[in-house]
Protein backbone atom coordinates (compact mmCIF):
# COMPACT_ATOMS: atom_id res chain seq x y z
CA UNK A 1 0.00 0.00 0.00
CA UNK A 2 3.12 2.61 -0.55
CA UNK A 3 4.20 3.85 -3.82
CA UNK A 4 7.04 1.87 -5.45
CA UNK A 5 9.95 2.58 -7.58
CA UNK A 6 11.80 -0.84 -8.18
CA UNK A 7 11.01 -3.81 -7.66
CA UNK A 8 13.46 -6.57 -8.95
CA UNK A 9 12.71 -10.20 -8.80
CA UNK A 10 15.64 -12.59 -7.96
CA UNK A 11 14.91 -16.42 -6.69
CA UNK A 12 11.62 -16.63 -4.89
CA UNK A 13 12.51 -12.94 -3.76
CA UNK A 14 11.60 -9.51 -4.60
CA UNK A 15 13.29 -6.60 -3.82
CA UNK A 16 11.57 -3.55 -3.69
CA UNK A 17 12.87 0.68 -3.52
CA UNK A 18 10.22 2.38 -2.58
CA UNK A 19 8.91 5.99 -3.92
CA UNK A 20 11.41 8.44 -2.06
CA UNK A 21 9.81 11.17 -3.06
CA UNK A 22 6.70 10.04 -2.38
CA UNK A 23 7.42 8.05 1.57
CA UNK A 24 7.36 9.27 4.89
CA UNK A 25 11.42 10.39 6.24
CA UNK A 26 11.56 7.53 8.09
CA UNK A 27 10.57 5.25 5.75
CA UNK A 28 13.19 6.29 2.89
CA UNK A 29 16.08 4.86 0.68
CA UNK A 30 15.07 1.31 2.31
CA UNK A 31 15.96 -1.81 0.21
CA UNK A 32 13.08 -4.43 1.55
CA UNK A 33 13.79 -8.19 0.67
CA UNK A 34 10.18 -9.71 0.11
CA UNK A 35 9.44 -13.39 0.24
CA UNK A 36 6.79 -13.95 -2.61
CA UNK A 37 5.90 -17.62 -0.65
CA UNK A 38 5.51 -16.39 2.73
CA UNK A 39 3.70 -13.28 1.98
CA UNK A 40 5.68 -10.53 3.92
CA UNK A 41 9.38 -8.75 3.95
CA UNK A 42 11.93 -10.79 5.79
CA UNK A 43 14.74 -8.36 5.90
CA UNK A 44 15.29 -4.22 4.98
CA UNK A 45 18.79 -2.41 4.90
CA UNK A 46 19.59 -0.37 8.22
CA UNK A 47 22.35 2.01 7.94
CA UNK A 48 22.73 2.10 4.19
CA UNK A 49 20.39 4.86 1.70
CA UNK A 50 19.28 2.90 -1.05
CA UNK A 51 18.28 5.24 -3.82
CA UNK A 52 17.83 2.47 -6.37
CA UNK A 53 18.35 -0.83 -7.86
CA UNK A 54 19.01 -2.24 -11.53
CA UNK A 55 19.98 -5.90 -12.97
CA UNK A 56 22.81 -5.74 -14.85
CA UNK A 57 22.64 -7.86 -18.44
CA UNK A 58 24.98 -10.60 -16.68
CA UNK A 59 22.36 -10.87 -13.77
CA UNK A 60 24.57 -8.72 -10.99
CA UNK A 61 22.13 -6.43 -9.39
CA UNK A 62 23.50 -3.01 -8.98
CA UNK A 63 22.48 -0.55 -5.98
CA UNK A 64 23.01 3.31 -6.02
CA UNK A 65 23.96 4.32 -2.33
CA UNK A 66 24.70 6.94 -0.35
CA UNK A 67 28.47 5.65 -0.27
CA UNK A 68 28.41 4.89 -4.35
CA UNK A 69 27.61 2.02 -6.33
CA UNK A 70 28.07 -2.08 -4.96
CA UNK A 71 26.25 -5.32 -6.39
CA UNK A 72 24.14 -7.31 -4.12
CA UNK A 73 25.83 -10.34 -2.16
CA UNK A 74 23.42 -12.72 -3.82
CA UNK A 75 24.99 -15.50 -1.28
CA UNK A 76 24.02 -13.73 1.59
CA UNK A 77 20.38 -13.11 0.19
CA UNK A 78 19.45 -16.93 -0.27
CA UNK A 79 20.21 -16.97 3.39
CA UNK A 80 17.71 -13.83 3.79
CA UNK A 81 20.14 -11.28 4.49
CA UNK A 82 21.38 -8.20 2.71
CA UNK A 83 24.64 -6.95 2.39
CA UNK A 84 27.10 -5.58 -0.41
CA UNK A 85 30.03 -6.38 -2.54
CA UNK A 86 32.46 -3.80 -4.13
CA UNK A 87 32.30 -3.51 -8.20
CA UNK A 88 34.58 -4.92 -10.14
CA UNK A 89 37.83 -3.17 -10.33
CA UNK A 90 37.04 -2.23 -14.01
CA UNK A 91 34.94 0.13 -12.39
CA UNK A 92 36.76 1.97 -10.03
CA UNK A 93 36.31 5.51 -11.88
CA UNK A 94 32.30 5.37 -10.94
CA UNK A 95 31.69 3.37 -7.50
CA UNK A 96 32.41 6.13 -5.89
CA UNK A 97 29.85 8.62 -7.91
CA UNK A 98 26.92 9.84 -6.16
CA UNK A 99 24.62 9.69 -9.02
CA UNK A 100 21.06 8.35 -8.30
CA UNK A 101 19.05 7.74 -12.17
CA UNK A 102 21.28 4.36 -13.66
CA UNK A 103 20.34 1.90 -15.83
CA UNK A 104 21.24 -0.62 -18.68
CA UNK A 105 21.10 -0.55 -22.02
CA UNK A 106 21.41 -3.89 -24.12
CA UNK A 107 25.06 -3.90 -24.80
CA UNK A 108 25.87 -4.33 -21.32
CA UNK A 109 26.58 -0.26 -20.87
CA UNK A 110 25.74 1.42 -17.92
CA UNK A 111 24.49 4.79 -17.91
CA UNK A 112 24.94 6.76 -14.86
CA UNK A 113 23.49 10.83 -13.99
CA UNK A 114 23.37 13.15 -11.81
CA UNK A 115 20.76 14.77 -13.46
CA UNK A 116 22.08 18.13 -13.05
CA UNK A 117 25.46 18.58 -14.94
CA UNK A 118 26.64 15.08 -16.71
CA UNK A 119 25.09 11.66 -18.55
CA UNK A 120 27.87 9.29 -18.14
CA UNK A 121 28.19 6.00 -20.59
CA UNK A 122 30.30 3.25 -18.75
CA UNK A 123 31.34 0.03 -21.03
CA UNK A 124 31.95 -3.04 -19.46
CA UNK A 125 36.00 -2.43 -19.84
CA UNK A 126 35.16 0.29 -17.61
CA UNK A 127 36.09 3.16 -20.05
CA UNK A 128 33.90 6.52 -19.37
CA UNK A 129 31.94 9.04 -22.14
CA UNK A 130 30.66 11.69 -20.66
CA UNK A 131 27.40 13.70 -22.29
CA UNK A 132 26.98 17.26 -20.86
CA UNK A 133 24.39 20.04 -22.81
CA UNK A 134 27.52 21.40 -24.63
CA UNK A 135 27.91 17.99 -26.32
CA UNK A 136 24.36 18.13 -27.45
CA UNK A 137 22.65 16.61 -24.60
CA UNK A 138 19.64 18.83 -24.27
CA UNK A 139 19.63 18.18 -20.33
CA UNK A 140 21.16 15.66 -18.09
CA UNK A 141 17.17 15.33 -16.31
CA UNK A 142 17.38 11.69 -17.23
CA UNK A 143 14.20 9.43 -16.56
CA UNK A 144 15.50 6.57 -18.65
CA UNK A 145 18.10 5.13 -21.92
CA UNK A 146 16.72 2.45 -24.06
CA UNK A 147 19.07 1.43 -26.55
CA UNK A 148 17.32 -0.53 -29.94
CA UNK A 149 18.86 -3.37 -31.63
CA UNK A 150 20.00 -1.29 -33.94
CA UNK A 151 22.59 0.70 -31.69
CA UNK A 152 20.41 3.82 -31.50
CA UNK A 153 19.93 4.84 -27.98
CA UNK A 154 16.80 6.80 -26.77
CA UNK A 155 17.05 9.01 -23.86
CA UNK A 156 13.84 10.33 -21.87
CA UNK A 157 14.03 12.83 -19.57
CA UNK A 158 12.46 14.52 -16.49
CA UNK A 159 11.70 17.97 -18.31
CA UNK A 160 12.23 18.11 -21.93
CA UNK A 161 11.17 15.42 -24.66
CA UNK A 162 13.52 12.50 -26.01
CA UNK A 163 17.29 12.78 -26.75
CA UNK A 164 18.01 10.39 -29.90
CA UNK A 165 21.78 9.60 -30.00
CA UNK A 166 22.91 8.12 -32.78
CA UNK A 167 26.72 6.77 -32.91
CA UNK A 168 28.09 10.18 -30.86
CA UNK A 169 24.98 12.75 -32.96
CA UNK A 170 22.60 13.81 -30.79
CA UNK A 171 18.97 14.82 -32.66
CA UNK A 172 16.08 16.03 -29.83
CA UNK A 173 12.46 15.04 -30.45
CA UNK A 174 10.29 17.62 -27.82
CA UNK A 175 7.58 15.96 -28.55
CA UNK A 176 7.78 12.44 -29.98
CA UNK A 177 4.94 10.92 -31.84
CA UNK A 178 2.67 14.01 -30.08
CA UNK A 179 3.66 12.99 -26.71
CA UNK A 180 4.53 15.79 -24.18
CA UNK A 181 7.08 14.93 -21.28
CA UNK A 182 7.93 11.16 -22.59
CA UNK A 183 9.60 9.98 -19.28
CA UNK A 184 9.77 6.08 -19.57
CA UNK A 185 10.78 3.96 -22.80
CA UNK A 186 10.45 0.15 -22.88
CA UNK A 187 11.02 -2.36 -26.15
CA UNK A 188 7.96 -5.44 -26.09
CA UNK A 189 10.35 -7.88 -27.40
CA UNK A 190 7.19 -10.64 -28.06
CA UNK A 191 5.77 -7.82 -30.49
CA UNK A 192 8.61 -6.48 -31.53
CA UNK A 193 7.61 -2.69 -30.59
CA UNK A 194 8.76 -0.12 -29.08
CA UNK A 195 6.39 1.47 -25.92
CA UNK A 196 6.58 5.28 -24.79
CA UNK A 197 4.94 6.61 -21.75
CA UNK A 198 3.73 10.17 -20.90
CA UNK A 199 3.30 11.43 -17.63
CA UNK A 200 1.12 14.18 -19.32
CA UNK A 201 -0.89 11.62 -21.20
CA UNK A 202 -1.33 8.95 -18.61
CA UNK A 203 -3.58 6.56 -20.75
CA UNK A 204 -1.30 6.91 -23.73
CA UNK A 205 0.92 4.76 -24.46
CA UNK A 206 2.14 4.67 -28.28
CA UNK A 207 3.52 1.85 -29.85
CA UNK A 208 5.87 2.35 -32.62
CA UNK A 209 7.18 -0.77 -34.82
CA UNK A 210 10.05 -1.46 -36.24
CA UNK A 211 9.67 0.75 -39.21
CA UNK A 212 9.60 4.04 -36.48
């Protein structure tokens, strides 16, 4: 009965992030472990601010923090516990950061903001590409990065439209497919579509095929 923003399914688990924005003080940047079986949460985080979670593509399941980034000790959580490991050495220019929005895209990239100054691009040999407004970027507000399987990677942000970046050209779209303030971007995969959401437009949700 509280407003969610992740919820990640691992094992006969869930684990959930709720709303911060949207929560009581007390009851924010929690990481709850749920047991789908039994019904009920089994363990939460204490000391640590969770801000967010995301599954990597080789099934490591990242966590923003307030002391950086770490991947869930999946050991520990079969015996209903939570706790952290560091990242990978290969990553040792970003655990550290203190951005919040992160996410995917299908070639195993990681895309990291602060959503004030810089959209970071990690690569899995931990090199670093930074997008910034002067770099075409029209704002680092990121919501979400969907990249199609064509290598084009769609960006949908907080307060403008949809960033388009194509090899390192940016293009903006303000208002895709006559969508205002586009902030989520999924692919159906069984349909072979791609799905935009509008906050503005809350019963919209326009499909585009392959030919978009």
């Amino acid at each position: 009965n509280k407003f969610i923003s992740n919820v990640i399914p691992t094992g006969k688990y869930l684990l959930v992030v709720r709303d911060n924005q949207l929560v009581n003080t007390d009851e924010k940047y929690i990481l709850y472990l749920y047991d789908i079986e039994a019904g009920r949460i089994i363990a939460q985080t204490q000391k640590e601010l969770v801000f967010s979670l995301e599954k990597a593509p080789d099934g490591r399941i990242w966590a923003s923090t307030d002391k950086g980034f770490f991947v869930l000790n999946t050991i520990e959580l079969k015996k209903e516990k939570i706790s952290f490991l560091e990242l990978a050495p290969v990553y040792a220019k970003v655990k550290k950061s203190g951005f919040i929005f992160f996410g995917f895209d299908r070639n195993g990239n990681c895309w990291m903001t602060d959503r004030v100054s810089v959209l970071k691009k990690i690569s899995s040999d931990g090199s670093v590409i930074s997008f910034t407004t002067p770099s075409g970027l029209s704002t680092p507000d990121v919501n979400h990065v969907f990249q199609d399987r064509e290598g084009t990677t769609w960006i949908s942000t907080y307060s403008a439209g949809v960033d388009k970046l194509v090899h390192s050209n940016f293009s903006f779209i303000p208002n895709p497919f006559g969508l205002t303030a586009v902030n989520y971007i999924s692919y159906a995969a069984d349909k072979d579509q791609l799905l935009l959401y509008s906050i503005n437009n809350a019963k919209a949700v326009v499909k585009i095929n392959d030919n978009y």
